[in-house]
PDB file of N, CA and C in Angstrom:
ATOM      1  N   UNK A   1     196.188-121.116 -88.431  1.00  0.00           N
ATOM      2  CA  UNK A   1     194.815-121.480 -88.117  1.00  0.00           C
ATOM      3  C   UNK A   1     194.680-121.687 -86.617  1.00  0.00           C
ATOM      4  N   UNK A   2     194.135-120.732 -85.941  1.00  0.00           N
ATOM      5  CA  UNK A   2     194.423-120.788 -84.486  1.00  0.00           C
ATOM      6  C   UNK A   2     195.189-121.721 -83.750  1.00  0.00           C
ATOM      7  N   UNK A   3     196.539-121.374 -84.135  1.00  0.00           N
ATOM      8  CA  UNK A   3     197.782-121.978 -83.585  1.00  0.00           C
ATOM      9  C   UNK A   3     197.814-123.103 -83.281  1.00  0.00           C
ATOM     10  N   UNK A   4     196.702-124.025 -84.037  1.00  0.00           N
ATOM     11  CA  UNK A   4     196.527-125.520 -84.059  1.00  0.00           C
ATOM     12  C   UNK A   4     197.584-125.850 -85.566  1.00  0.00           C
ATOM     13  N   UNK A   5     198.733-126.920 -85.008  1.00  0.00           N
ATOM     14  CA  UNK A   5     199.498-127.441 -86.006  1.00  0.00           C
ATOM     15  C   UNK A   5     198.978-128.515 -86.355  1.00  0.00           C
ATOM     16  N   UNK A   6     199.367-129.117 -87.466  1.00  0.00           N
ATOM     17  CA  UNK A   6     199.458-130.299 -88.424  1.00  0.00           C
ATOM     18  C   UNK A   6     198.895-131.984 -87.567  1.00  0.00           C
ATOM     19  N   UNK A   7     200.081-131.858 -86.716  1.00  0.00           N
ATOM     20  CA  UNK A   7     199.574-132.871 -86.012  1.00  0.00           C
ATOM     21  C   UNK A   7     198.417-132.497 -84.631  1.00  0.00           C
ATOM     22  N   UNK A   8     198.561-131.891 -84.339  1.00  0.00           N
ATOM     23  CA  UNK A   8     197.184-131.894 -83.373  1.00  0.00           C
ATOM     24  C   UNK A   8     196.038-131.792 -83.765  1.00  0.00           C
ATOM     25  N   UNK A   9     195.819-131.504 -85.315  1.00  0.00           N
ATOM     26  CA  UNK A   9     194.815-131.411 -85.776  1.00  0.00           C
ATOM     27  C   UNK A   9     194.644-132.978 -85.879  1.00  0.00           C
ATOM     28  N   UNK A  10     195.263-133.553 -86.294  1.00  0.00           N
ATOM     29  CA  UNK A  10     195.183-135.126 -86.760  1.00  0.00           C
ATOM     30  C   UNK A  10     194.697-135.608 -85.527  1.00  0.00           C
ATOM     31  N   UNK A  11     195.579-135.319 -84.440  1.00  0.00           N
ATOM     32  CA  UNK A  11     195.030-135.828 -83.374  1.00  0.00           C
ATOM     33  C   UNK A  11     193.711-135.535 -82.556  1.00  0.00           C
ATOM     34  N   UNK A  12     192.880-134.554 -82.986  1.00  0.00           N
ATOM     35  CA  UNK A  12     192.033-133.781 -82.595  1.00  0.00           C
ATOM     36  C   UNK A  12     191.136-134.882 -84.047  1.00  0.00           C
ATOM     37  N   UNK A  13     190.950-135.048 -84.934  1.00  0.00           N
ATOM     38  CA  UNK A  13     190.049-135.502 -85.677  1.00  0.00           C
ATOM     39  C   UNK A  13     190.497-137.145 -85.578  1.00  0.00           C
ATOM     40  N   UNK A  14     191.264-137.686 -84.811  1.00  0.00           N
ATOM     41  CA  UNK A  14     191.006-139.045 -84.641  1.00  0.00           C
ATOM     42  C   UNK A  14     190.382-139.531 -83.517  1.00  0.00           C
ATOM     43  N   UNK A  15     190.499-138.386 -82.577  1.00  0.00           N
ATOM     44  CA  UNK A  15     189.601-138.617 -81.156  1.00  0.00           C
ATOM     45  C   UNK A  15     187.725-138.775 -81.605  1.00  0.00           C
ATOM     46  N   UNK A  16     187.960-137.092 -83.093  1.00  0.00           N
ATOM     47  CA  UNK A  16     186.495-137.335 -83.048  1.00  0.00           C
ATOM     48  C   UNK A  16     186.196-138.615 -84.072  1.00  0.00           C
ATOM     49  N   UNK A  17     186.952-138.874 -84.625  1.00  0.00           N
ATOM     50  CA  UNK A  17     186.376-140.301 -85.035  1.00  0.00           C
ATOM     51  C   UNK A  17     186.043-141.374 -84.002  1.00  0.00           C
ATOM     52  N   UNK A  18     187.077-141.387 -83.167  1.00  0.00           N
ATOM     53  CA  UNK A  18     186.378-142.748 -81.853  1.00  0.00           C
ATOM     54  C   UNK A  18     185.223-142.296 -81.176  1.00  0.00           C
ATOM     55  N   UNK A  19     184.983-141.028 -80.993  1.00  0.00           N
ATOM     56  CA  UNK A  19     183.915-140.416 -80.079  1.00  0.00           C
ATOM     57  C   UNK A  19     182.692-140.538 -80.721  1.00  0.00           C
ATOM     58  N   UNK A  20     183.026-139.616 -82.277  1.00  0.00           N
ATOM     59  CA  UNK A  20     181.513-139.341 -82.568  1.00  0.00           C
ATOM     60  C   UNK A  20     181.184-140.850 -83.542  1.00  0.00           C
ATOM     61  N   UNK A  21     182.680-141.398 -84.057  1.00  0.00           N
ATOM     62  CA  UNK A  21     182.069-142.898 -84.917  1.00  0.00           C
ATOM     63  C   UNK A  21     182.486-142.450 -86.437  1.00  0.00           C
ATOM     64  N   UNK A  22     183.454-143.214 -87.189  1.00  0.00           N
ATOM     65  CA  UNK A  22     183.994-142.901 -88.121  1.00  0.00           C
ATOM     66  C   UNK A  22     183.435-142.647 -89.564  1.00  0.00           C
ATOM     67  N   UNK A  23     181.811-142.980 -89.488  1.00  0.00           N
ATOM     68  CA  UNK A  23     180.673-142.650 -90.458  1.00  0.00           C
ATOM     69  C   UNK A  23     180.609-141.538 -90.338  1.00  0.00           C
ATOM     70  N   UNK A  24     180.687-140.976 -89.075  1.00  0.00           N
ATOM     71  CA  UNK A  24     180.065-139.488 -88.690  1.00  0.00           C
ATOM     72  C   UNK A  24     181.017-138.003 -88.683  1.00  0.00           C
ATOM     73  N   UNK A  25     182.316-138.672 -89.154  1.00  0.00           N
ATOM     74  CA  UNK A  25     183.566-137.796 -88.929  1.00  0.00           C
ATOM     75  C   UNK A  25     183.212-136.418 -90.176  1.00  0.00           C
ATOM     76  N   UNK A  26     183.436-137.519 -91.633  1.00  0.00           N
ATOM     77  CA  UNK A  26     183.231-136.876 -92.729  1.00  0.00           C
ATOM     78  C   UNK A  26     182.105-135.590 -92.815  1.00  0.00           C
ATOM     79  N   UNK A  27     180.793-135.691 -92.559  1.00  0.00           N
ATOM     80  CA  UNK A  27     179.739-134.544 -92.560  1.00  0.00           C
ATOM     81  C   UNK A  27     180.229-133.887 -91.731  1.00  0.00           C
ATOM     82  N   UNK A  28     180.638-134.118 -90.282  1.00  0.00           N
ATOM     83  CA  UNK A  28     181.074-133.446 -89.342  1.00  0.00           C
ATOM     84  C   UNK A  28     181.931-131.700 -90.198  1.00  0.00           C
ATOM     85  N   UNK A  29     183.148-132.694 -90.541  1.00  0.00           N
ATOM     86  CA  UNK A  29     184.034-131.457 -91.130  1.00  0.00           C
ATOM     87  C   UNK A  29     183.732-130.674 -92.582  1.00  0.00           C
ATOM     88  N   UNK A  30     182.618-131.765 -93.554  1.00  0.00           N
ATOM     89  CA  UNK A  30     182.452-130.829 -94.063  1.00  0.00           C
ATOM     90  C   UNK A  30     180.842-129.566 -93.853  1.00  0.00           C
ATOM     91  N   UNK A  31     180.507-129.657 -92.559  1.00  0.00           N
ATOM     92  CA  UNK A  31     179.710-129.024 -91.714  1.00  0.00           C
ATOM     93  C   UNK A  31     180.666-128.105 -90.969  1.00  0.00           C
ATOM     94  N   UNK A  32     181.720-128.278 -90.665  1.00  0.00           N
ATOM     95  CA  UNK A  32     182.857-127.105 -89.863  1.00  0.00           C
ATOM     96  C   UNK A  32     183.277-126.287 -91.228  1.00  0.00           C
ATOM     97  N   UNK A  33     183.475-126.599 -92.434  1.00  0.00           N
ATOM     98  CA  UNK A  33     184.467-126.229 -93.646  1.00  0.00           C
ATOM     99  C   UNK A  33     183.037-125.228 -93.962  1.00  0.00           C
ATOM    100  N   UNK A  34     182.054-125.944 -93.991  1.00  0.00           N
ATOM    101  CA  UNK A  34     180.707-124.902 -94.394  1.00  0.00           C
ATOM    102  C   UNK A  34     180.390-123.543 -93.658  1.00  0.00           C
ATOM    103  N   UNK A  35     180.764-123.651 -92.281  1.00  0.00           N
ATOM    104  CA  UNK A  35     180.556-122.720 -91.457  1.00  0.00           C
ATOM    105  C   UNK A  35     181.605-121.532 -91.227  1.00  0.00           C
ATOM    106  N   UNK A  36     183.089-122.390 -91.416  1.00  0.00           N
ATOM    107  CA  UNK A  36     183.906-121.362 -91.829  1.00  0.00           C
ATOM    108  C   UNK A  36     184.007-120.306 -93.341  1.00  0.00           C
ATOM    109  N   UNK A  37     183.445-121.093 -94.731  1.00  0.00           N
ATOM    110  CA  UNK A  37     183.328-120.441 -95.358  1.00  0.00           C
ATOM    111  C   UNK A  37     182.129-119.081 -95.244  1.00  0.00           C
ATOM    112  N   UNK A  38     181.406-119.693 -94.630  1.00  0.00           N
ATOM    113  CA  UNK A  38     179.896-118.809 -94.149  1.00  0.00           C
ATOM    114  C   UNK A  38     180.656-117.533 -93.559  1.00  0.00           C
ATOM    115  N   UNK A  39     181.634-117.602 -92.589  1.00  0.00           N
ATOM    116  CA  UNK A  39     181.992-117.015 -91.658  1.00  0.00           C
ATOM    117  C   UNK A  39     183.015-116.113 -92.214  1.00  0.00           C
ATOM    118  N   UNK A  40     183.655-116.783 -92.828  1.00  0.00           N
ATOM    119  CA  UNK A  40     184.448-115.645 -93.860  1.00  0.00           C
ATOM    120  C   UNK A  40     184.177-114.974 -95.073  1.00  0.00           C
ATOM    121  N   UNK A  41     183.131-115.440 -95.926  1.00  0.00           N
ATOM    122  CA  UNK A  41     182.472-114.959 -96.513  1.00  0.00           C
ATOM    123  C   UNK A  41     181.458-113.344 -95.915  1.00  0.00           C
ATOM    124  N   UNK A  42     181.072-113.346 -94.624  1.00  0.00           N
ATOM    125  CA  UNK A  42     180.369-112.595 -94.010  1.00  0.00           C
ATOM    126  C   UNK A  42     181.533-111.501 -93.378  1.00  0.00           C
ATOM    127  N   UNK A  43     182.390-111.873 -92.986  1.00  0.00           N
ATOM    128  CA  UNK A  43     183.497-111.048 -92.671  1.00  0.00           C
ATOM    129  C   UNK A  43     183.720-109.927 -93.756  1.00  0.00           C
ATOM    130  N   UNK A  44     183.932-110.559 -95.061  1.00  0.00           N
ATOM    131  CA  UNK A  44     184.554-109.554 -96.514  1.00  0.00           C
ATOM    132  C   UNK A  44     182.978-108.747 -96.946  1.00  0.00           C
ATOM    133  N   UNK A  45     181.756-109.459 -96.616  1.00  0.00           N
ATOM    134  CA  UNK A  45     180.606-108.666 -96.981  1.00  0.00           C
ATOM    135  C   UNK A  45     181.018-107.113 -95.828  1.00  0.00           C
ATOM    136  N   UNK A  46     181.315-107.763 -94.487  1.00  0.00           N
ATOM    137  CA  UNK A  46     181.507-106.512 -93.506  1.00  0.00           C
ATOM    138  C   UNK A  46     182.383-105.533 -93.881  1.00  0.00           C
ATOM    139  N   UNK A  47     183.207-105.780 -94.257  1.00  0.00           N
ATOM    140  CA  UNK A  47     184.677-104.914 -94.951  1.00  0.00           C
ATOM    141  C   UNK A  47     184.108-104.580 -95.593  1.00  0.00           C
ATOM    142  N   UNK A  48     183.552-105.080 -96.568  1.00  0.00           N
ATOM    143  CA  UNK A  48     183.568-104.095 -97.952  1.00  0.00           C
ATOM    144  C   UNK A  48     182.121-102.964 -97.932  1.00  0.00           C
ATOM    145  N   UNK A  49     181.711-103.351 -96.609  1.00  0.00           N
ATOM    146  CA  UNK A  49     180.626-102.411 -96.342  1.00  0.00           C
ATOM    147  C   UNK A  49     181.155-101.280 -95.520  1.00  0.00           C
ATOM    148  N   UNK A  50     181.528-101.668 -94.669  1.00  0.00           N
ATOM    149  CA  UNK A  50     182.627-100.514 -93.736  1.00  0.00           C
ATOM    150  C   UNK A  50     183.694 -99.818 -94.912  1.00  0.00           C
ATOM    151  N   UNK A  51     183.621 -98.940 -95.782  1.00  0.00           N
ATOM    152  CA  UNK A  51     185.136 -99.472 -96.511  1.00  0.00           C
ATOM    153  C   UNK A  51     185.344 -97.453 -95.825  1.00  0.00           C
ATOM    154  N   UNK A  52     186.021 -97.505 -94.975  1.00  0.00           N
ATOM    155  CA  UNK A  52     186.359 -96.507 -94.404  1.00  0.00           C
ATOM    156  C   UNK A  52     187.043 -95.461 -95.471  1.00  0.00           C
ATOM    157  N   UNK A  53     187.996 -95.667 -96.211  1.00  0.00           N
ATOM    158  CA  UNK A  53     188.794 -94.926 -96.955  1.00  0.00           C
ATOM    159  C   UNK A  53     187.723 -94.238 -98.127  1.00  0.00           C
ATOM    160  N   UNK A  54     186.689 -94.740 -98.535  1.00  0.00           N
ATOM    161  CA  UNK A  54     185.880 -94.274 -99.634  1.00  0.00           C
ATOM    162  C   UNK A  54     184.895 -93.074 -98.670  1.00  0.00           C
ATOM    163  N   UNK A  55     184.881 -93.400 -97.201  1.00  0.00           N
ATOM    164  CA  UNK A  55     183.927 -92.263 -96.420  1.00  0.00           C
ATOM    165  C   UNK A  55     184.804 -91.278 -96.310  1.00  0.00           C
ATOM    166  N   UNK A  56     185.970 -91.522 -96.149  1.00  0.00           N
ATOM    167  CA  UNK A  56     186.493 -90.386 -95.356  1.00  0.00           C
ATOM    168  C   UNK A  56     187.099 -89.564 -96.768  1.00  0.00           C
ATOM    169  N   UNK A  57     187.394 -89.985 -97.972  1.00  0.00           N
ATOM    170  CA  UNK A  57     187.448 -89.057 -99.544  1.00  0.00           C
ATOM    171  C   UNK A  57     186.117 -88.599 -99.336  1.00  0.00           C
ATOM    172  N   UNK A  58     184.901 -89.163 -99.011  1.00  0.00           N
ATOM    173  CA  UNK A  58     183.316 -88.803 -99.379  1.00  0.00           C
ATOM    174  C   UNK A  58     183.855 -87.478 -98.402  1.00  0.00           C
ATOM    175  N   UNK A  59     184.016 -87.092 -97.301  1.00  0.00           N
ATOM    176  CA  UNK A  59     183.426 -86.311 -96.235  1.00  0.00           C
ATOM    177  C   UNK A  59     184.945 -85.503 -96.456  1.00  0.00           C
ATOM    178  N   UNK A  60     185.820 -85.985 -97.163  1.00  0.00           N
ATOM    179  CA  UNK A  60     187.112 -84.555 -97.137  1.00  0.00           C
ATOM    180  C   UNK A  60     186.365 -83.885 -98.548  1.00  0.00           C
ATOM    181  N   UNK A  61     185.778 -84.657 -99.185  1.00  0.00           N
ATOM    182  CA  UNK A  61     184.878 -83.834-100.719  1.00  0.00           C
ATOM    183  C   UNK A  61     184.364 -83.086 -99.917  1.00  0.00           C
ATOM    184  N   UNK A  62     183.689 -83.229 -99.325  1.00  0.00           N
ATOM    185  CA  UNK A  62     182.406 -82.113 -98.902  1.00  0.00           C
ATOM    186  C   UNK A  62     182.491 -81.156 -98.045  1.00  0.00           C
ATOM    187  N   UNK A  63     183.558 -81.086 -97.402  1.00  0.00           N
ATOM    188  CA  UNK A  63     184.700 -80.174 -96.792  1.00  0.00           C
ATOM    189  C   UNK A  63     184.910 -79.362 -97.175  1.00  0.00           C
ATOM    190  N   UNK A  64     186.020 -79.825 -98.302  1.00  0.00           N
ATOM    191  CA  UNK A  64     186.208 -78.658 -99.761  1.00  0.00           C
ATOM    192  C   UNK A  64     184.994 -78.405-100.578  1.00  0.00           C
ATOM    193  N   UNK A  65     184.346 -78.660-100.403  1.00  0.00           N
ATOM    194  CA  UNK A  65     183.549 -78.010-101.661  1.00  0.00           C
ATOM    195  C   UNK A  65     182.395 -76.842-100.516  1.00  0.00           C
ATOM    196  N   UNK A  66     182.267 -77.229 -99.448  1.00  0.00           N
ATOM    197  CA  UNK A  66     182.106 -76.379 -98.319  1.00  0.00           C
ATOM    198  C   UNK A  66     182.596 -75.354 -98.027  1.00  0.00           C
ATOM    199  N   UNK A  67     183.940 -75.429 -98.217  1.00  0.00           N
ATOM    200  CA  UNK A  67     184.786 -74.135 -98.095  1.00  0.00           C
ATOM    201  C   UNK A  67     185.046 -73.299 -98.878  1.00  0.00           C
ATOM    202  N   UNK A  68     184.577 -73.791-100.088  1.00  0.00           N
ATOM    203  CA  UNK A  68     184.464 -73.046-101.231  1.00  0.00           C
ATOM    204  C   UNK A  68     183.272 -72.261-101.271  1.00  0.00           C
ATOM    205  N   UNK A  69     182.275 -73.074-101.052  1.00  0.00           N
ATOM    206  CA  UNK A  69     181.080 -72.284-101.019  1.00  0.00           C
ATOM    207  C   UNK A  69     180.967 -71.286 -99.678  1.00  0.00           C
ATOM    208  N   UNK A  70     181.456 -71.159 -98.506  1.00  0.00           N
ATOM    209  CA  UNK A  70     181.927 -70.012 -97.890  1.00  0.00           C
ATOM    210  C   UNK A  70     182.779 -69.148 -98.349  1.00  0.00           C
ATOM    211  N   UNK A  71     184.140 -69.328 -99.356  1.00  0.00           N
ATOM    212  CA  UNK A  71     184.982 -68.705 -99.917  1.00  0.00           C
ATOM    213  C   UNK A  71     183.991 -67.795-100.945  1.00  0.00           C
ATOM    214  N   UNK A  72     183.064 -68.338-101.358  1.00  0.00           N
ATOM    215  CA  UNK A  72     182.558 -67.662-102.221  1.00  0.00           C
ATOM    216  C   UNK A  72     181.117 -66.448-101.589  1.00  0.00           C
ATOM    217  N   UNK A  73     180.991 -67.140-100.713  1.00  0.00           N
ATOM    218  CA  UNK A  73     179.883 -66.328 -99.804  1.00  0.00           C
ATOM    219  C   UNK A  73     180.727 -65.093 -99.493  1.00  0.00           C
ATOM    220  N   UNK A  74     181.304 -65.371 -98.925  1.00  0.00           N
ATOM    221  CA  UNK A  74     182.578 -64.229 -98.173  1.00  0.00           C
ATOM    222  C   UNK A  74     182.924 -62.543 -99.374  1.00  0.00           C
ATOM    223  N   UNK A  75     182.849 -63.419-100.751  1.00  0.00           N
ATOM    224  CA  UNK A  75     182.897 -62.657-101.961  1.00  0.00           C
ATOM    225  C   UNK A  75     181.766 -61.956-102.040  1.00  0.00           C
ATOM    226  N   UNK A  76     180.453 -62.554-101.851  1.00  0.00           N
ATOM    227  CA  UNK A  76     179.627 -62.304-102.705  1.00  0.00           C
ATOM    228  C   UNK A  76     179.052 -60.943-101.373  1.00  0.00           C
ATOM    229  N   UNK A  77     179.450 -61.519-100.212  1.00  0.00           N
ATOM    230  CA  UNK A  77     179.021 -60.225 -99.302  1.00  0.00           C
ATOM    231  C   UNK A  77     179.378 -58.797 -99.686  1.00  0.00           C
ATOM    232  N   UNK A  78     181.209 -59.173 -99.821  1.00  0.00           N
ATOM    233  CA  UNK A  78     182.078 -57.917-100.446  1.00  0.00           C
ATOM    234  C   UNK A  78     181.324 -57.246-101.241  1.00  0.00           C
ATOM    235  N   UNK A  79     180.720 -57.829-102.586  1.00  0.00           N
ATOM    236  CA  UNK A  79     180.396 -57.035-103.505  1.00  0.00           C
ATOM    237  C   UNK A  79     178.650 -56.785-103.191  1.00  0.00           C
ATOM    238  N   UNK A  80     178.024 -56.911-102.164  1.00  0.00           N
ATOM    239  CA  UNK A  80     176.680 -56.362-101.660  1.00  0.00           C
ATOM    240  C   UNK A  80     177.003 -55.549-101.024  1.00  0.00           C
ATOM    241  N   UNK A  81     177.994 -55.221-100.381  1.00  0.00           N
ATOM    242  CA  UNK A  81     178.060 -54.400 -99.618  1.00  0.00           C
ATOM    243  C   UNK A  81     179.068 -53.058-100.516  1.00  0.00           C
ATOM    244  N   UNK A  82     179.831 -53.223-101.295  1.00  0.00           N
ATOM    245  CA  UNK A  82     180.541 -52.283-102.319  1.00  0.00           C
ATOM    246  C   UNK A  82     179.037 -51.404-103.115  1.00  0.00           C
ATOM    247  N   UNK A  83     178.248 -52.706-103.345  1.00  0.00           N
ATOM    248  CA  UNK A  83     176.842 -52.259-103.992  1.00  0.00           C
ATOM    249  C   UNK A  83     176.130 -51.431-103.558  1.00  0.00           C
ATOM    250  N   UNK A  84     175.989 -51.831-102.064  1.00  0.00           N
ATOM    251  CA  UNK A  84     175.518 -50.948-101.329  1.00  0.00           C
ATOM    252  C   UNK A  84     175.876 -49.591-100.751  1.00  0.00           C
ATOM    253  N   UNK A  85     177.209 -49.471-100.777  1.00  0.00           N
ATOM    254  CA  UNK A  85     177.865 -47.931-100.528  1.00  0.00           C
ATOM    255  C   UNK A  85     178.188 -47.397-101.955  1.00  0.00           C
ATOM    256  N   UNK A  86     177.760 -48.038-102.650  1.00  0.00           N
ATOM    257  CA  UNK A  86     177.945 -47.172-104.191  1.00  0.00           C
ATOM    258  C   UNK A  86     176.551 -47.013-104.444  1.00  0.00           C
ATOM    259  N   UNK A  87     175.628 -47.229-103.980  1.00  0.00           N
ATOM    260  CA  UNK A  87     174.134 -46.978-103.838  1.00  0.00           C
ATOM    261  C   UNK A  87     173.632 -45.763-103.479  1.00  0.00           C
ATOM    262  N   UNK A  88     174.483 -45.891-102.183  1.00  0.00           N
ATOM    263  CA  UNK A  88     174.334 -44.386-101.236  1.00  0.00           C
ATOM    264  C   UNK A  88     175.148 -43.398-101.812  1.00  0.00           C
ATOM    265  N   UNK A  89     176.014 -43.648-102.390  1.00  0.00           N
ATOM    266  CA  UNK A  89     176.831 -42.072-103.052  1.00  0.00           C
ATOM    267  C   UNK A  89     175.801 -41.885-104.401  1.00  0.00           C
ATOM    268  N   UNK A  90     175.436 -42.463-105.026  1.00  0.00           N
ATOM    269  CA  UNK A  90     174.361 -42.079-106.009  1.00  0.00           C
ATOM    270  C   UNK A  90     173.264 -41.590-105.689  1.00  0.00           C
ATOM    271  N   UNK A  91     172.463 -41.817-105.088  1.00  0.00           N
ATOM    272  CA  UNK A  91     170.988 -41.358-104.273  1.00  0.00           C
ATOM    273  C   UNK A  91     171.908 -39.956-103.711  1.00  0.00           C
ATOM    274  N   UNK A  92     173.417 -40.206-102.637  1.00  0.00           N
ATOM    275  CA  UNK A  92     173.570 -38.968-102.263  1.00  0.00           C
ATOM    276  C   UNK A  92     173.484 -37.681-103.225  1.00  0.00           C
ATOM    277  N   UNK A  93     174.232 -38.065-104.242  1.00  0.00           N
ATOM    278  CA  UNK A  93     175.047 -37.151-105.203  1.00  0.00           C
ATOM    279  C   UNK A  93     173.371 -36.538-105.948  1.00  0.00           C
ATOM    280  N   UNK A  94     172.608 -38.051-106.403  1.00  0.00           N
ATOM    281  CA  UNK A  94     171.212 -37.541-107.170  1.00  0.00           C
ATOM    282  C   UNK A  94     170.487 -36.181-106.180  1.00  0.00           C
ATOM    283  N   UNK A  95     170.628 -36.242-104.769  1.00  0.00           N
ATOM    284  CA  UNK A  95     170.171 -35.321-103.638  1.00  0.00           C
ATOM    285  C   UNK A  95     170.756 -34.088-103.621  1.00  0.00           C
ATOM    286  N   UNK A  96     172.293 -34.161-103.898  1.00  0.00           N
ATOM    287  CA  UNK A  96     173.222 -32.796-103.831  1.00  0.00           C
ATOM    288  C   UNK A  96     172.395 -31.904-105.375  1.00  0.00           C
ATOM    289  N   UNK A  97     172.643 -32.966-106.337  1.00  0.00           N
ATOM    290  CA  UNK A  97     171.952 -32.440-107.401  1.00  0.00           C
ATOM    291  C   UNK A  97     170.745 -31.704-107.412  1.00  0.00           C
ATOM    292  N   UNK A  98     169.653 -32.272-106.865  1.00  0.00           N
ATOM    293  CA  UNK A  98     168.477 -31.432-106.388  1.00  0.00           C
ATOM    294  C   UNK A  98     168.225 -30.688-105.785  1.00  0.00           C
ATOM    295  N   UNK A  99     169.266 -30.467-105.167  1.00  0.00           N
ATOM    296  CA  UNK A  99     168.881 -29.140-104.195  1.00  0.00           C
ATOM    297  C   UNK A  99     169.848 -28.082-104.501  1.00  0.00           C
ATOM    298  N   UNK A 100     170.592 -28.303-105.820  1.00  0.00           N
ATOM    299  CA  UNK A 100     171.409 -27.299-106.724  1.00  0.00           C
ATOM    300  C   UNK A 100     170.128 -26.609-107.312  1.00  0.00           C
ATOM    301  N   UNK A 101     169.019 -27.501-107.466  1.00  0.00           N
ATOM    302  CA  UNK A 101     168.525 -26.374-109.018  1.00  0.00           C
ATOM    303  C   UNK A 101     167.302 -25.875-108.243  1.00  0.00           C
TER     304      UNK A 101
END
């Protein structure tokens, strides 16, 4: 606990008893105990909002499934374009044909 030991703490909360008045010690700390729970409580809300490891699975998903959908683009060109030169030998060939008869 910030490298405050056992006894300096003691000694640190008997000063504030003479200072602030030994009625006033008690709310005091449990007004410090309140603020630290506040404070760490708000810390784990931050973490678990940041949670880095669940973004970075989110954004390697979408990566792959990205590259797939180019993997598959890449395909689908192949066979427009196979389509398309098997297009032209038909129209050709239908042309050779016509000008046979």
């Amino acid at each position: 606990m910030l490298g405050v030991g056992s006894s300096e703490l003691l000694l640190i909360l008997l000063i504030a008893a003479i200072v602030i008045g030994p009625n006033n010690v008690r709310p005091l700390i449990k007004a410090f105990i309140k603020g630290l729970r506040t404070f760490k409580k708000y810390i784990e809300e931050m973490k678990s909002e940041l949670d880095i490891p669940e973004d970075i699975d989110d954004v390697t998903r979408e990566i792959k499934d990205t590259a797939a959908d180019l993997s598959l683009k890449d395909e689908m060109e192949e066979v427009i374009s196979e389509a398309s030169a098997l297009k032209k030998e038909l129209l050709a060939d239908k042309r050779a044909k016509k000008n046979q008869v």
